[in-house]
C-alpha atoms as a PDB file:
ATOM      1  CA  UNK A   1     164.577 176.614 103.820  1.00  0.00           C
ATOM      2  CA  UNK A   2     166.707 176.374 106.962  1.00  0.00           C
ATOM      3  CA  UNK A   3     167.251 173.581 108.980  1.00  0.00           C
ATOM      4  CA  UNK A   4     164.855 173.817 112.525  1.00  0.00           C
ATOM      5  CA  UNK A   5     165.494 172.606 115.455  1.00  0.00           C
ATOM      6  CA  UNK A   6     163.397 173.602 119.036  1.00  0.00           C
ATOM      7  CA  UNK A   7     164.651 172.782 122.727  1.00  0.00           C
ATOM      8  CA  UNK A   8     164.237 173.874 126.139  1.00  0.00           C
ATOM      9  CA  UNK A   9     166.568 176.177 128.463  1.00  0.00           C
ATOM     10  CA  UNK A  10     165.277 174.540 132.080  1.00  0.00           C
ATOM     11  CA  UNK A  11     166.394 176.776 134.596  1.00  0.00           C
ATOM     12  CA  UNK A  12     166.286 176.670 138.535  1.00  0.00           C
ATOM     13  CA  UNK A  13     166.344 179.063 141.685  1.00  0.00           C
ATOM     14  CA  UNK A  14     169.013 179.086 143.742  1.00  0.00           C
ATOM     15  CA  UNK A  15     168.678 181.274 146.266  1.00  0.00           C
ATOM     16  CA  UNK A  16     168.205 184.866 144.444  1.00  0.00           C
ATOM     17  CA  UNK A  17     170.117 183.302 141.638  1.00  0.00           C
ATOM     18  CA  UNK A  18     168.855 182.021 138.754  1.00  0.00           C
ATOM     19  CA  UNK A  19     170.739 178.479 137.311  1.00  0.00           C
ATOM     20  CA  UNK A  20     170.146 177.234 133.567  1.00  0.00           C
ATOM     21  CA  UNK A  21     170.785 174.086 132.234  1.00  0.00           C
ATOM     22  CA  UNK A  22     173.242 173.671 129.433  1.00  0.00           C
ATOM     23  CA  UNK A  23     174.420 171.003 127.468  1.00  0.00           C
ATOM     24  CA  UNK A  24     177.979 170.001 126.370  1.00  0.00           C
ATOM     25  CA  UNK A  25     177.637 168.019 122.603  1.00  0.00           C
ATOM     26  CA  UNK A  26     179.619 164.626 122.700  1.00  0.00           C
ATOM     27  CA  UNK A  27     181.649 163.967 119.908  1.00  0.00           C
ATOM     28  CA  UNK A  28     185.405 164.289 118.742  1.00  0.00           C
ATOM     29  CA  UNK A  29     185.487 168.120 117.376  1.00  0.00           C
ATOM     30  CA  UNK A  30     183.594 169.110 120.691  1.00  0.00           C
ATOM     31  CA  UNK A  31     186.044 167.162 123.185  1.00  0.00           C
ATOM     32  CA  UNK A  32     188.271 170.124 123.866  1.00  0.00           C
ATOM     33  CA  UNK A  33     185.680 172.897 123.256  1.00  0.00           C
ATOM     34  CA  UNK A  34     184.346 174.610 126.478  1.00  0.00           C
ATOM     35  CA  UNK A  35     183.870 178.175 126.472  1.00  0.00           C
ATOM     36  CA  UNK A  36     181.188 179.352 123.778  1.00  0.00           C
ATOM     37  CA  UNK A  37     180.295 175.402 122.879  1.00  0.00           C
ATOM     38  CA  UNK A  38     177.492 174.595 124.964  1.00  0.00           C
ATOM     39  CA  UNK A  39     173.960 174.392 124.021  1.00  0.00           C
ATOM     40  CA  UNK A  40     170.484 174.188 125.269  1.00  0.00           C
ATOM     41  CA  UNK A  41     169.371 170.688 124.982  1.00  0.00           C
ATOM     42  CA  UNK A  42     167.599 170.743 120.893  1.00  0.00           C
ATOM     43  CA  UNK A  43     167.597 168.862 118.146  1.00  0.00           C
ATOM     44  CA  UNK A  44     166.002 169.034 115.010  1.00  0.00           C
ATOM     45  CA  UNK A  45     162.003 168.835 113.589  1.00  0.00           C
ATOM     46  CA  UNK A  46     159.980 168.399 110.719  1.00  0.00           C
ATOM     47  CA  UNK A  47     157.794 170.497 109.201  1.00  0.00           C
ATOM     48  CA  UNK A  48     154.611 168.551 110.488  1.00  0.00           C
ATOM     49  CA  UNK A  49     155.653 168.800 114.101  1.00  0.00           C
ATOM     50  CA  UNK A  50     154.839 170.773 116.629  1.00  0.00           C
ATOM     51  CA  UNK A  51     158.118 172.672 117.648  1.00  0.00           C
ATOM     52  CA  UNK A  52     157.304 172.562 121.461  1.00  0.00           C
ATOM     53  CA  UNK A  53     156.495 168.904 121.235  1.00  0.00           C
ATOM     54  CA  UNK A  54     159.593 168.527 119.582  1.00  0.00           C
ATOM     55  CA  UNK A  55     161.600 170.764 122.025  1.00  0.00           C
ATOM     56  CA  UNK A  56     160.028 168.274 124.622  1.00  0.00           C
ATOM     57  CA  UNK A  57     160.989 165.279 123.221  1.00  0.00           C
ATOM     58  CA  UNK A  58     164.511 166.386 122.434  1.00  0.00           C
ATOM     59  CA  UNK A  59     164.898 167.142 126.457  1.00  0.00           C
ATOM     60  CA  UNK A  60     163.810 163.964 126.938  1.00  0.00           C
ATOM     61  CA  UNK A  61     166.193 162.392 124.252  1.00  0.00           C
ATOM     62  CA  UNK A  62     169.446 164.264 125.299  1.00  0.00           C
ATOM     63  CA  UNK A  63     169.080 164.045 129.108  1.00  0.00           C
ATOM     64  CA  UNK A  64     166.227 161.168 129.920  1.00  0.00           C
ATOM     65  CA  UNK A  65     164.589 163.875 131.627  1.00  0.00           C
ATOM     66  CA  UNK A  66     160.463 164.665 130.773  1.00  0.00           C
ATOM     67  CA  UNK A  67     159.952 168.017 131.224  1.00  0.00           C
ATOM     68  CA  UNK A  68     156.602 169.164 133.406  1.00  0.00           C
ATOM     69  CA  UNK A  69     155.407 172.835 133.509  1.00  0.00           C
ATOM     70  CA  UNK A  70     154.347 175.958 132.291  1.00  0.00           C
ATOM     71  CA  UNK A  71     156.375 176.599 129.310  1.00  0.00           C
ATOM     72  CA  UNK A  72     157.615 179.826 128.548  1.00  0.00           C
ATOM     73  CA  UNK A  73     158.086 180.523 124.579  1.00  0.00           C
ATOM     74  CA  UNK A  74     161.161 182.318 123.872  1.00  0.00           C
ATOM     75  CA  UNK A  75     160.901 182.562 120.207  1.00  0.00           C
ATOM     76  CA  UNK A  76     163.314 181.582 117.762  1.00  0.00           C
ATOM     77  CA  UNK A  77     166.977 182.289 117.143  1.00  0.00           C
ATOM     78  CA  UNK A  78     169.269 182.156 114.357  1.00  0.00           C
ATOM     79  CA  UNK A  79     172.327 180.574 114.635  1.00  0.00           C
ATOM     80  CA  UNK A  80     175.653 181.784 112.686  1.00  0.00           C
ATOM     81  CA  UNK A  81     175.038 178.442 110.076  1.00  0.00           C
ATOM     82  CA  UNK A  82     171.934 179.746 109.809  1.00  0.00           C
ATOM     83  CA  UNK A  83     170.056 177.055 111.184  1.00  0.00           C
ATOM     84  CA  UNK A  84     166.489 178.561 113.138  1.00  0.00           C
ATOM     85  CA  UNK A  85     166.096 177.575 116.873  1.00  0.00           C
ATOM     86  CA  UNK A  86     162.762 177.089 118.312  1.00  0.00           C
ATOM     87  CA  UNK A  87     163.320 177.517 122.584  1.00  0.00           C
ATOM     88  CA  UNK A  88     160.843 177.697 125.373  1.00  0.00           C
ATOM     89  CA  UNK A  89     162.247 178.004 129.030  1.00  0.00           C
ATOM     90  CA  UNK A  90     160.775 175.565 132.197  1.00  0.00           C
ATOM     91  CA  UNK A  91     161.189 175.788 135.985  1.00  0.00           C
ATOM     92  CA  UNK A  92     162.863 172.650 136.973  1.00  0.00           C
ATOM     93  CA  UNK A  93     165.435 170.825 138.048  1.00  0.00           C
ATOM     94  CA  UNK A  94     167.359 167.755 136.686  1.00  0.00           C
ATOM     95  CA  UNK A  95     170.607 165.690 138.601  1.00  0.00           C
ATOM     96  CA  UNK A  96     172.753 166.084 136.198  1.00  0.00           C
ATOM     97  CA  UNK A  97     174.775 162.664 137.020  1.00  0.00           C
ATOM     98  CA  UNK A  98     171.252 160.974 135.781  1.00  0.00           C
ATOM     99  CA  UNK A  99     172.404 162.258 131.862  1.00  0.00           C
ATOM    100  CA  UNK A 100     171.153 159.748 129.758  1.00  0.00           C
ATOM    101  CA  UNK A 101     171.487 160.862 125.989  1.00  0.00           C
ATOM    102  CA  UNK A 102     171.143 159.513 122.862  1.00  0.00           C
ATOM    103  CA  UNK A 103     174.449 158.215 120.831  1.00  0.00           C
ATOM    104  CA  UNK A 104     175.448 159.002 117.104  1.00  0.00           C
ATOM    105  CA  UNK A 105     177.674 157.194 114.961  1.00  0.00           C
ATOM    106  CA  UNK A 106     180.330 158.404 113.182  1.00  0.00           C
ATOM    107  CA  UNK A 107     183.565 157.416 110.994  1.00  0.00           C
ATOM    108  CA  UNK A 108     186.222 157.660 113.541  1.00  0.00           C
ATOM    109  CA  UNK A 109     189.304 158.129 113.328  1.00  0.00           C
ATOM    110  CA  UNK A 110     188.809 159.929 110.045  1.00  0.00           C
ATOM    111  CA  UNK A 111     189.755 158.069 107.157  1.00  0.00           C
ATOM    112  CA  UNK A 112     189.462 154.789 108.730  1.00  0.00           C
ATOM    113  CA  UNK A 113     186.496 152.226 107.776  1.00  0.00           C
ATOM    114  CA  UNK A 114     185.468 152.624 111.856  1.00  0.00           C
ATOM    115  CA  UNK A 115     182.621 153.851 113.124  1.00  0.00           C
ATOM    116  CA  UNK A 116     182.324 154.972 116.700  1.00  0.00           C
ATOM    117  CA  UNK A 117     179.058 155.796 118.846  1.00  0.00           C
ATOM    118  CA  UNK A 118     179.207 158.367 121.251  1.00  0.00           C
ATOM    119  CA  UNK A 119     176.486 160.452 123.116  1.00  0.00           C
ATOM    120  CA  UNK A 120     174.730 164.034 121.390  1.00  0.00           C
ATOM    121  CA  UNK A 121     175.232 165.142 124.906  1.00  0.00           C
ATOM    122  CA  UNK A 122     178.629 163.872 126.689  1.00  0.00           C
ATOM    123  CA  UNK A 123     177.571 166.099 130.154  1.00  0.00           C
ATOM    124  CA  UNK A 124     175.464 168.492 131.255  1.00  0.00           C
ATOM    125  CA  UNK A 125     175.649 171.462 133.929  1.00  0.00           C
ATOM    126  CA  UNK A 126     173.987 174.025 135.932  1.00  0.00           C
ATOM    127  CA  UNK A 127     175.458 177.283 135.467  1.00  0.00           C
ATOM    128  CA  UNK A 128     174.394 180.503 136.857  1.00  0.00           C
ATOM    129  CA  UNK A 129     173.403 183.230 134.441  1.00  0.00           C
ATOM    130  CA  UNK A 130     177.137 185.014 134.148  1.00  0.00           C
ATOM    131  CA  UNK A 131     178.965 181.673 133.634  1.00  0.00           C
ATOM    132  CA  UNK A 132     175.865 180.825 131.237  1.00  0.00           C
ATOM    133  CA  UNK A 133     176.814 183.860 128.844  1.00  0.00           C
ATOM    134  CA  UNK A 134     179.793 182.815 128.259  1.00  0.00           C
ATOM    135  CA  UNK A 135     179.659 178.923 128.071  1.00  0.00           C
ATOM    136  CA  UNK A 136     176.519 178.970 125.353  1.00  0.00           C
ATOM    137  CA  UNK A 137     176.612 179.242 121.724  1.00  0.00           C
ATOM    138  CA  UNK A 138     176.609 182.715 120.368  1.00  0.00           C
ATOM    139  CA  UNK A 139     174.012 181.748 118.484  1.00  0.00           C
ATOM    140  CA  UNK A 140     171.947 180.703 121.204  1.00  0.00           C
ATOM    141  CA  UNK A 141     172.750 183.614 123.844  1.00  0.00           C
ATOM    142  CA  UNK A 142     169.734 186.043 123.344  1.00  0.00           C
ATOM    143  CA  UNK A 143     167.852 183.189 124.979  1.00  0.00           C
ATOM    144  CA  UNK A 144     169.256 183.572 128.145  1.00  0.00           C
ATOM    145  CA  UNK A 145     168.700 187.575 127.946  1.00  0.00           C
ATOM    146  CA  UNK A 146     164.641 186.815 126.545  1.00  0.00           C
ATOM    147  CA  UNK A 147     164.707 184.095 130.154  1.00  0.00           C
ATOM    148  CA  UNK A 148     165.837 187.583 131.986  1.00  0.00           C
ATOM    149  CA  UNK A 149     163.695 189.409 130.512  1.00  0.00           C
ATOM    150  CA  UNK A 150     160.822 187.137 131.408  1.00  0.00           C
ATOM    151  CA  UNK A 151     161.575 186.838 134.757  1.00  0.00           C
ATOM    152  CA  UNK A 152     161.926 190.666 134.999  1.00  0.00           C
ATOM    153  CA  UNK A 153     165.598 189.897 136.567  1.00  0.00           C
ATOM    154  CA  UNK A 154     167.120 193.210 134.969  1.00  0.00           C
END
């Protein structure tokens, strides 16, 4: 069975513009990754949860922000490791210099008998819809066209 995880793609109006929220992960092998390495805020669930409960926890988790709204499902996705994503979409906004995410330890430098903490998210961004497609996960991309879709943006 393949790992889940669920999360939420918030997204904003600007103007006639539509903004989403994306999320860079913290960590050594993402440092220098930009382009094609950000995600919507997720992490994984069990198989007793709820999958928007724990998409709205996992906001909450990787940003300190507690989502409010009418939740739009946008299905699931599967990513190239095959893990399944779980992703509803939200109206809202979020000040992005308020990130407050959860930290992760991990054996740093490798090889050493270290371990380092450092945040799942390390910053996250508004980005209109264009800049969106090509910041986000591959894997994660036909969210952003099911949020177009949604909003009948075409």
């Amino acid at each position: 069975m393949p790992k889940r995880s669920a999360g939420v793609l918030l997204f904003r109006r600007a103007g006639r513009e539509i903004e989403v929220l994306l999320a860079h992960p913290g960590g050594p092998f993402w440092r220098n990754k930009d382009d094609g390495a950000w995600s919507i805020p997720k992490g994984e669930y069990g198989e007793d949860e709820d999958s928007l409960a724990a998409a709205k926890r996992e906001l909450t988790e990787e940003t300190g922000l507690t989502p409010s709204g009418d939740f739009i499902p946008l299905g699931e996705v599967r990513q190239p490791g095959g893990k399944v994503v779980s992703a509803w979409a939200v109206e809202g906004d979020f000040d992005t210099a308020k990130l407050r995410s959860n930290t992760f330890s991990l054996p740093w430098p490798p090889g050493s008998k270290k371990s380092q903490e450092f945040p799942e998210i390390d910053r996250a961004e508004w980005f209109p819809l264009e800049h969106a497609r090509r910041k986000i996960l591959k894997g994660q991309a036909e969210l952003l066209e099911r949020l177009v879709e949604h909003l009948h943006l075409h």
